[in-house]
Protein backbone atom coordinates (compact mmCIF):
# COMPACT_ATOMS: atom_id res chain seq x y z
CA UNK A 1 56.98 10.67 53.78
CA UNK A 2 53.98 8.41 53.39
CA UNK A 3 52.21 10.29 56.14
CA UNK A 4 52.65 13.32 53.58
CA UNK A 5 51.49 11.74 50.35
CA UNK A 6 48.67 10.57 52.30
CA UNK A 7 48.05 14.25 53.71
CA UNK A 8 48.10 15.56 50.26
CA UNK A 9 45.94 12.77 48.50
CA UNK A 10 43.22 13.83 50.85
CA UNK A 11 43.69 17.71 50.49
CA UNK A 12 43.52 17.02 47.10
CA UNK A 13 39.72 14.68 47.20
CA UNK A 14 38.53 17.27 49.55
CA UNK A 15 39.56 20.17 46.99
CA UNK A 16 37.81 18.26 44.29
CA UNK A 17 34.81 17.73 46.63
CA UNK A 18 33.70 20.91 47.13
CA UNK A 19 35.00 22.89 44.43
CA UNK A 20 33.20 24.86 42.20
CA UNK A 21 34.97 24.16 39.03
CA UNK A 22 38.73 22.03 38.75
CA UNK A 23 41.14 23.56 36.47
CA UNK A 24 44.34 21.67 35.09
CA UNK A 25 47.00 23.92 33.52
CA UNK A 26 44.55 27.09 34.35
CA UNK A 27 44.34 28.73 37.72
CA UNK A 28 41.18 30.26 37.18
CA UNK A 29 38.34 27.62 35.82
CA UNK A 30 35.31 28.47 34.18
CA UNK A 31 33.72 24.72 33.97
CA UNK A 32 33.45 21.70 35.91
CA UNK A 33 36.83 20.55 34.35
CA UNK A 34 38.52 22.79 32.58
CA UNK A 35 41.86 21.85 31.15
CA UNK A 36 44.25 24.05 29.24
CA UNK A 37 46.87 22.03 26.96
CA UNK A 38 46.51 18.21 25.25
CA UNK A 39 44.58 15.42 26.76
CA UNK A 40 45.18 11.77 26.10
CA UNK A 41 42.62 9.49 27.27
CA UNK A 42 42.22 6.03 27.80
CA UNK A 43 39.18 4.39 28.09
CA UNK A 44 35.33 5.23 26.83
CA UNK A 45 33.90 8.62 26.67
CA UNK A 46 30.44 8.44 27.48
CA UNK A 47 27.63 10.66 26.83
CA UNK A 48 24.70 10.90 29.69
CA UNK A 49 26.25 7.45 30.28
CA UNK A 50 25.68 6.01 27.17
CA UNK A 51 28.72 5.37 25.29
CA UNK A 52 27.91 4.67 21.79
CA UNK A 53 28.05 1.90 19.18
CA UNK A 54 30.67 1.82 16.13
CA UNK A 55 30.24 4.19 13.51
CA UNK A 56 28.31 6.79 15.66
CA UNK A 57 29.65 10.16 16.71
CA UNK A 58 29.19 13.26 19.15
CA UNK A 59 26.75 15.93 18.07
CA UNK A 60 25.32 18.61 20.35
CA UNK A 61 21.93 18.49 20.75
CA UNK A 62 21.55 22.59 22.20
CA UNK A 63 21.26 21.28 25.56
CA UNK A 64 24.27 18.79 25.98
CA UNK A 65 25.30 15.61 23.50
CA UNK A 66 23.96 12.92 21.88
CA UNK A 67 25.63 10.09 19.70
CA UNK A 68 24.56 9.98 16.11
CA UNK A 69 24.76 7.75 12.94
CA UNK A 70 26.73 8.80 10.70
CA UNK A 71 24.95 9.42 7.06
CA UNK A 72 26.51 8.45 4.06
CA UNK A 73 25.82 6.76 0.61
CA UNK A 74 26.42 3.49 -0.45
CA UNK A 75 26.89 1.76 -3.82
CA UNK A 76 24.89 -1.36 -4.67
CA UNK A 77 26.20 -3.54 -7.09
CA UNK A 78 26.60 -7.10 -9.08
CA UNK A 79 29.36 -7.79 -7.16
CA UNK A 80 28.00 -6.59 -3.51
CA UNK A 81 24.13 -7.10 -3.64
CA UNK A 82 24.22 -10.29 -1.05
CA UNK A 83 25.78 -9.03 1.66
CA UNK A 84 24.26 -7.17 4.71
CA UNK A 85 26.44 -3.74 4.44
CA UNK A 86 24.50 -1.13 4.19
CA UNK A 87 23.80 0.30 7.77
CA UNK A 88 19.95 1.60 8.90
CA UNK A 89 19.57 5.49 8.31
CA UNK A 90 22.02 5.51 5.36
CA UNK A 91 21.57 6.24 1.29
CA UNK A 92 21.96 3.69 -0.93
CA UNK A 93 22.66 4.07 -4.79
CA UNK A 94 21.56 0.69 -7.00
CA UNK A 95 24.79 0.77 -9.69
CA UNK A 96 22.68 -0.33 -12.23
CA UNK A 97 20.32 -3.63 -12.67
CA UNK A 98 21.18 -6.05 -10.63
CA UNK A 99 20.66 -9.61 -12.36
CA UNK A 100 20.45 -11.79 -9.31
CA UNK A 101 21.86 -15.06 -8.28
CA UNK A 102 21.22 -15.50 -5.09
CA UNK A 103 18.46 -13.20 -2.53
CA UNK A 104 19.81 -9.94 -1.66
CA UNK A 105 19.62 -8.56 1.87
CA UNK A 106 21.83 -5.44 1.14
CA UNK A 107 19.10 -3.13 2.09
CA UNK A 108 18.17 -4.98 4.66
CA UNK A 109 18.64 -2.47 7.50
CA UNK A 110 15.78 0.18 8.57
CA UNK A 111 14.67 3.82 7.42
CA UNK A 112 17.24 3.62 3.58
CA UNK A 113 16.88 6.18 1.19
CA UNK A 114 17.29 3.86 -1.71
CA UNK A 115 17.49 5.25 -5.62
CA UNK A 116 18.55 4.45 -8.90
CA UNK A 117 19.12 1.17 -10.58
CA UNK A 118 17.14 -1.91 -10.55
CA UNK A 119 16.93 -6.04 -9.69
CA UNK A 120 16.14 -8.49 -12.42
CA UNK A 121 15.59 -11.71 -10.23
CA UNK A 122 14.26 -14.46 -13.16
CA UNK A 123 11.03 -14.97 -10.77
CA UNK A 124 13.00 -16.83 -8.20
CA UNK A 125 14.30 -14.84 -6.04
CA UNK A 126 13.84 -12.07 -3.17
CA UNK A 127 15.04 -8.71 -2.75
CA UNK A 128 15.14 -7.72 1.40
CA UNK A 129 14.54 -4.03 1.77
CA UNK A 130 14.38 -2.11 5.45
CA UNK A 131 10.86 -1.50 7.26
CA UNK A 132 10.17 2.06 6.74
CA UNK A 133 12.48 2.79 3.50
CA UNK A 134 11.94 5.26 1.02
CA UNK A 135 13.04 3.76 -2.76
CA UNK A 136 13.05 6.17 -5.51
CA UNK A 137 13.56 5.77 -9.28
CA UNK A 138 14.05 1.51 -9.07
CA UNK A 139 12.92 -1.09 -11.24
CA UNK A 140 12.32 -4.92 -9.89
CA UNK A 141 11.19 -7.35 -12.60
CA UNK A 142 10.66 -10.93 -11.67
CA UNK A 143 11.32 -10.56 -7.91
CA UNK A 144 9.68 -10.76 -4.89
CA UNK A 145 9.98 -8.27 -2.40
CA UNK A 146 9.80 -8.48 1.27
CA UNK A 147 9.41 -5.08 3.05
CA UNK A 148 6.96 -3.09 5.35
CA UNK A 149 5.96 0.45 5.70
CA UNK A 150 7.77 1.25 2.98
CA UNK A 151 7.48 4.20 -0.19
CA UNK A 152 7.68 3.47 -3.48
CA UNK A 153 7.86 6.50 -5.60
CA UNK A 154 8.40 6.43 -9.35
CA UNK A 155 9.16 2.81 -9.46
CA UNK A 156 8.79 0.17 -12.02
CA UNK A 157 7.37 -3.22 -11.32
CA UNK A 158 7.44 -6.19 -13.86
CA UNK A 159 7.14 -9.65 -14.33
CA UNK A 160 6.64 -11.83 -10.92
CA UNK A 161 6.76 -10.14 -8.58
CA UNK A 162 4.93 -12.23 -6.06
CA UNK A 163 5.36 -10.11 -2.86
CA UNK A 164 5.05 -6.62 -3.19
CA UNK A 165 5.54 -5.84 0.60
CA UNK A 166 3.38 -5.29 3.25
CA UNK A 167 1.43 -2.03 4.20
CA UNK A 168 3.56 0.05 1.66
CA UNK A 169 2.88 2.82 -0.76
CA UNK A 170 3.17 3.14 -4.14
CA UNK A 171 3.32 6.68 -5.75
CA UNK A 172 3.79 7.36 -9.29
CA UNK A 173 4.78 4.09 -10.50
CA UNK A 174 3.97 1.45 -13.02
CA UNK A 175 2.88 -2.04 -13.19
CA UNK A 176 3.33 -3.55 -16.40
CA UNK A 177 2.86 -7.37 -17.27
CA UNK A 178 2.90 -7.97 -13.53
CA UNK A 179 1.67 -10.63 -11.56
CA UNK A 180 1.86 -10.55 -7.65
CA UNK A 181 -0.30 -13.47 -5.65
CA UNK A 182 1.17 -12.73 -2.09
CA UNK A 183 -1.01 -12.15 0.45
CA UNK A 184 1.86 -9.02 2.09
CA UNK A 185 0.60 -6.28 0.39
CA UNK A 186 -2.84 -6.20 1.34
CA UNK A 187 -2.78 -2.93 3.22
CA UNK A 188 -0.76 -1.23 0.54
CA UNK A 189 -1.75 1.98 -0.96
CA UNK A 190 -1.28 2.54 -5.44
CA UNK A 191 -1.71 6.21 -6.10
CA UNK A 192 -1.66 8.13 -9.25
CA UNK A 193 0.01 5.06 -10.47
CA UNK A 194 -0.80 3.42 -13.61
CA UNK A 195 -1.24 -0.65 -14.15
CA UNK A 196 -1.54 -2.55 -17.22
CA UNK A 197 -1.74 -6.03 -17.79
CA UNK A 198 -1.03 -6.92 -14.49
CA UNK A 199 -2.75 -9.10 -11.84
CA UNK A 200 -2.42 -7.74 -8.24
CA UNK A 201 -4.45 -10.20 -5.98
CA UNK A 202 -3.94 -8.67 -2.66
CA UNK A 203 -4.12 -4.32 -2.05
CA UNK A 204 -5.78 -2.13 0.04
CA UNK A 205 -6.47 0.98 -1.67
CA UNK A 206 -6.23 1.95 -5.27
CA UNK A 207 -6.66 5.57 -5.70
CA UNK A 208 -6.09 8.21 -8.74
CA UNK A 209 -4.78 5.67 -10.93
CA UNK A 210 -4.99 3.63 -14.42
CA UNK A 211 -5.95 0.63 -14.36
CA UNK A 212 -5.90 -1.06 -18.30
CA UNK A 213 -4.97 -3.68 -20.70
CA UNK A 214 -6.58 -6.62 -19.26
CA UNK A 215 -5.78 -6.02 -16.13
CA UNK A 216 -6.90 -7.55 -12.47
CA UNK A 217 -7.58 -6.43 -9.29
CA UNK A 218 -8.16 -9.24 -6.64
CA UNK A 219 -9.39 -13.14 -7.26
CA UNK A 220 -11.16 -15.61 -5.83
CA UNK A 221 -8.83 -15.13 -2.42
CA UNK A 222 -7.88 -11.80 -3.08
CA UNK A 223 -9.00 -8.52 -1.27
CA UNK A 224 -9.27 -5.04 -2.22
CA UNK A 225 -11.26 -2.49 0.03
CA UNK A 226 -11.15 0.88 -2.00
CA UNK A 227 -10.85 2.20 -5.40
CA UNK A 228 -11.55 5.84 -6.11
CA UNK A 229 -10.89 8.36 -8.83
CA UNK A 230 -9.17 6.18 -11.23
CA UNK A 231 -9.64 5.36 -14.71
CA UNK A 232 -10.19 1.67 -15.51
CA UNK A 233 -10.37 -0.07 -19.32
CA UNK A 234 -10.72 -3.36 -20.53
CA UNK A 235 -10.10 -4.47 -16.69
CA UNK A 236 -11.71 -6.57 -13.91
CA UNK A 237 -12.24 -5.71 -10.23
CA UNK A 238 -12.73 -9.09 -8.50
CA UNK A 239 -13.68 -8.43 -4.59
CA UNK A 240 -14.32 -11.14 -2.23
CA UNK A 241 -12.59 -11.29 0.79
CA UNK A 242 -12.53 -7.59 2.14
CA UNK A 243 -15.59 -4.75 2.44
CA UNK A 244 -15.17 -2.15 -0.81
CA UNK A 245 -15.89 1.17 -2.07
CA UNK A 246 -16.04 2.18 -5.39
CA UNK A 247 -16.56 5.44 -5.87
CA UNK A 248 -15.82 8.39 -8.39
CA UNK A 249 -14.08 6.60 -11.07
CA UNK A 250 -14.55 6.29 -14.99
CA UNK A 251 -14.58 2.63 -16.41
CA UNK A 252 -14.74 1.60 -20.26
CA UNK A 253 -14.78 -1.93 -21.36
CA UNK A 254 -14.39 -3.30 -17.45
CA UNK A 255 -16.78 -5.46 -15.09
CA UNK A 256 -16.82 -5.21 -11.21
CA UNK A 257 -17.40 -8.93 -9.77
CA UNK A 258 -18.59 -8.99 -6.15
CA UNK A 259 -18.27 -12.54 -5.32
CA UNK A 260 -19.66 -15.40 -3.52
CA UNK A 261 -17.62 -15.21 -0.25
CA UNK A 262 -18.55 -16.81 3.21
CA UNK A 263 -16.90 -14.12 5.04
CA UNK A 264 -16.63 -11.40 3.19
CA UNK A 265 -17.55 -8.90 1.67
CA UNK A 266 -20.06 -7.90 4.62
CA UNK A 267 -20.75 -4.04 3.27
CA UNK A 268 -20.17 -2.72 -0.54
CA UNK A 269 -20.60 0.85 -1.17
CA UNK A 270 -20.60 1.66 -5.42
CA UNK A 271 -21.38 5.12 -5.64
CA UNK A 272 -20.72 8.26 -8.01
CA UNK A 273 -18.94 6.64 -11.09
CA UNK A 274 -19.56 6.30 -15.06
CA UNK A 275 -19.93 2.87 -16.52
CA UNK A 276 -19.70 2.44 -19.84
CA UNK A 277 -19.26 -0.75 -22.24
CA UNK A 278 -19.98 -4.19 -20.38
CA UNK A 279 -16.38 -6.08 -20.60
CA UNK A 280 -15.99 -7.94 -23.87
CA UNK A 281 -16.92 -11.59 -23.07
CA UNK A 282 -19.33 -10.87 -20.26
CA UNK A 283 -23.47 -9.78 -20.11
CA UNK A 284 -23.40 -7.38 -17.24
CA UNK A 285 -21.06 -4.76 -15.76
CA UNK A 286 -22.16 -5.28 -12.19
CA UNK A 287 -22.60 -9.17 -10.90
CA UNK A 288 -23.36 -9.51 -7.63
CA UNK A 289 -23.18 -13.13 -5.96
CA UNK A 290 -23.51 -12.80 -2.63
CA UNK A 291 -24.74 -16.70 -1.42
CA UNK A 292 -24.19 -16.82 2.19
CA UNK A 293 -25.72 -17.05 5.58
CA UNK A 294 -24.02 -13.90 6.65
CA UNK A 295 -25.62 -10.90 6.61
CA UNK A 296 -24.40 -8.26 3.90
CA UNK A 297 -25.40 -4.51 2.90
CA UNK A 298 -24.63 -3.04 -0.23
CA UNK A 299 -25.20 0.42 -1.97
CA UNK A 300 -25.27 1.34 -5.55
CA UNK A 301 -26.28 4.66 -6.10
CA UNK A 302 -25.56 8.18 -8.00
CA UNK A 303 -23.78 5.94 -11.00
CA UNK A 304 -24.25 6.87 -14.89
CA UNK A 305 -24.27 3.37 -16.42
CA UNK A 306 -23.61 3.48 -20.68
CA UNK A 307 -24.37 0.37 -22.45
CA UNK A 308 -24.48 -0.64 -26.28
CA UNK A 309 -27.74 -1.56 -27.57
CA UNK A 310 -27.20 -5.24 -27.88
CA UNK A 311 -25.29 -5.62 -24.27
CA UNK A 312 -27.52 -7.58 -21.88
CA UNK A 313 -27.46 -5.65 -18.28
CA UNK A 314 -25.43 -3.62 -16.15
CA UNK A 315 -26.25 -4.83 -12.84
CA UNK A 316 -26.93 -8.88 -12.48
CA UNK A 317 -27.77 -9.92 -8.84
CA UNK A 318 -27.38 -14.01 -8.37
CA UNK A 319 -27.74 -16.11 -5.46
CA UNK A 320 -30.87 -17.72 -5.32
CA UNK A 321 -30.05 -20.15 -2.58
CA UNK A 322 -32.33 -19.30 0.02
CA UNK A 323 -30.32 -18.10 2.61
CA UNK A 324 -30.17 -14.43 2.40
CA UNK A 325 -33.36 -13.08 4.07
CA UNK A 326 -31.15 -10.81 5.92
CA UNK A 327 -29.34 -8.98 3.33
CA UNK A 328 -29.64 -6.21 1.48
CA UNK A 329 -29.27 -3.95 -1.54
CA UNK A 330 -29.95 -0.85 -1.99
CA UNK A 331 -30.10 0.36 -5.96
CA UNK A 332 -31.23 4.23 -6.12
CA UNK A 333 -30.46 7.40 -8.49
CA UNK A 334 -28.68 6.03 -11.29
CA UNK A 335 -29.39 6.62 -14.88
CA UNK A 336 -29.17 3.97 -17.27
CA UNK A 337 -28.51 4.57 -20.86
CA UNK A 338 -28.99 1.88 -23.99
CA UNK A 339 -28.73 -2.00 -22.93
CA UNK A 340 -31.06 -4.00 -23.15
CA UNK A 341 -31.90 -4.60 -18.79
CA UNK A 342 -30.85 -2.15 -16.05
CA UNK A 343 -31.19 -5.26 -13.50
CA UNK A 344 -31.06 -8.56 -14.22
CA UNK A 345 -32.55 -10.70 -10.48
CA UNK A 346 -32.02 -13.93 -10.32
CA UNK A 347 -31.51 -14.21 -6.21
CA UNK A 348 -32.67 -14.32 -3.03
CA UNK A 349 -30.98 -11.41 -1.30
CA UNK A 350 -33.80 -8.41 -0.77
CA UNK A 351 -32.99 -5.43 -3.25
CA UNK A 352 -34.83 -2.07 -2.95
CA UNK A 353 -34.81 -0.59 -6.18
CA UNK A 354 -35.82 2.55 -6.83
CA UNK A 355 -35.65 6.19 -8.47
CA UNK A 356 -33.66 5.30 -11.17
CA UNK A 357 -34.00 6.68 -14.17
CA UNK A 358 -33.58 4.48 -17.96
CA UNK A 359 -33.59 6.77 -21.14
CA UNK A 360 -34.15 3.95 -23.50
CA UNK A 361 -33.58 5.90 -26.91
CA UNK A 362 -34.95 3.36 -28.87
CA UNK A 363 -33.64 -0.15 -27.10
CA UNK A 364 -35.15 -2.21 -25.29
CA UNK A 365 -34.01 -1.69 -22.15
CA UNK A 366 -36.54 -2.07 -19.17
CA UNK A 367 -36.84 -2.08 -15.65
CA UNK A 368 -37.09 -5.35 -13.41
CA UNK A 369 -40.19 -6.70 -12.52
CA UNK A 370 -41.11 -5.78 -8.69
CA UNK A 371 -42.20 -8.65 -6.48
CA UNK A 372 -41.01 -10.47 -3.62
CA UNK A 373 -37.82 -9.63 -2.23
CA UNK A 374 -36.89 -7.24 -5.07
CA UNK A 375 -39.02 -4.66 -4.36
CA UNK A 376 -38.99 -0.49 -4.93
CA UNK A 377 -40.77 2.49 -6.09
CA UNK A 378 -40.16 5.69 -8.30
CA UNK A 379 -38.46 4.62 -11.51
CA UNK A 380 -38.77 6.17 -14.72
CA UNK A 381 -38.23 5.06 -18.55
CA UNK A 382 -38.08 7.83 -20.64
């Protein structure tokens, strides 16, 4: 009897060895396995060996299958916001503002779509979202947010928010009242945002925007390395730490400090915009302090600056410390209106100045005197 089992036990391996396809329940199979009736397994199934991790399912990929994540929405609420539930590559709905306690790290997890709703965090505490998120229609006021790579897109920011993230975007939103010191979002993009009253030390570019109501872009550590096609009132752009363009915006009431910075800024490029009103409080729209032994080259050019009568200069160049013999500034084609100086030299650094043009319309307003390092050819008074 045992010789017989064994007989058939090795028919059998040597049927399943070299058949084409094994049927169970069919005599005639059209796959691999092919079984016709119920199957009850125990054990893993497994797909190209990989067998999956909880909350993941089969899905044909056109060629065979692959395990997926299943997609759903989740509610964020008062009563939920500190734990870690949310899972990566899942929605998440903000059920209201959130008036926090304690940190939250319920959209902690990678690639959310986050909406709705808000955090109010009192200025002490943190709100964790996933690298590469997308967060849609939120408010945070007086919280600091840690984050990466992430999109911002008709968001409201308010209070202190000291972190805004780090190499994020900001679409369509508004600053209001907001100050934010961290150093995280210094690769961040604002566009076609609008910020008032707000102090935002540390961003990379700043582009089709608002910037107003006493606002502040970068400080005496800060960085900032482009700003282009924005409006700006009543505002200051500080730059220091980080090279800068400025280019093709339309500023009222605002002043533009590039400042005294050992390492930085090495190359300034001010080009294409309309100035007009020097900042109440300050003499010049334009101060340039650029004391250093390294070398730096900056352009202003192709600019429309519009004083009143009685306001002192719009470009002031400072530094007089002997130590910049090699760097430079270039000042060509602009037009200055009114005022009473189109360049007020005080330094050492060598400026060439020339083909600008001054209509004077009855001020006072004159050109520098040419001589040693500030020297340049070409300009007109009319």
């Amino acid at each position: 009897m045992k010789k017989a089992i064994a007989i058939l036990a090795i028919t059998f391996i040597s049927h399943l060895m070299y058949a084409q396809n094994v049927g169970i329940g069919t005599p005639s199979p059209i796959e691999r396995l092919d079984v016709n009736g119920n199957m009850n397994l125990v054990g893993t199934i497994k797909a190209n060996g990989v067998s999956g991790v909880n909350g993941q399912f089969l899905m044909s990929t056109g060629n065979g299958l692959s395990w997926q994540s299943i997609q759903a929405t989740y509610t964020v609420n008062q009563a939920n916001y500190t734990g870690n539930f949310v899972p990566s590559n899942n929605f998440a709905k903000i059920d209201g503002i959130i008036t926090l306690a304690n940190n939250s790290f319920a959209l902690q997890e990678n690639n959310l779509t986050i909406a709705g709703g808000g955090f109010n965090g009192s200025s002490s505490f943190t709100v964790t979202i996933g690298h590469k998120s997308l967060v849609s229609g939120c408010s945070f006021t007086d919280v600091s947010i840690t984050t990466s790579e992430t999109t911002f897109i008709n968001c409201n920011f308010n209070g202190i928010c000291t972190n805004l993230g780090s190499r994020c975007s900001y679409i369509n939103c508004t600053f209001t009242g907001v100050t934010s010191t961290g150093v995280g979002s210094a690769t961040g993009k604002i566009k076609n945002s609008l910020i008032a009253n707000s102090q935002i030390n540390y961003i990379s570019d700043i582009i089709g925007s608002i910037i107003n109501a006493d606002s502040r872009i970068g400080n005496a550590t800060g960085s900032v390395s482009l700003i282009s096609d924005c409006n700006i009132e009543n505002s200051i752009i500080d730059v220091k730490n980080i090279d800068f363009t400025f280019t093709n915006n339309k500023t009222d009431d605002a002043k533009i400090i590039i400042g005294n910075s050992a390492s930085a800024p090495a190359r300034v490029t001010i080009s294409n915009n309309q100035f007009s009103k020097v900042k109440t409080g300050y003499s010049d729209i334009i101060e340039i302090d650029p004391s250093s032994t390294i070398a730096k080259f900056y352009l202003i050019a192709n600019n429309t600056f519009r004083l009143r009568l009685n306001e002192s200069c719009s470009i002031r160049i400072m530094g007089a410390d002997g130590s910049l013999g090699n760097s430079f500034c270039t000042i060509t084609s602009n037009a200055f209106w009114l005022g009473l100086n189109s360049l007020i030299y005080s330094g050492n650094m060598k400026v060439y100045y020339s083909i600008n043009v001054i209509n004077s319309a009855g001020s006072s307003i004159v050109h520098p005197t040419i001589g040693g390092n500030l020297q340049g050819i070409n300009n007109h008074v009319f």
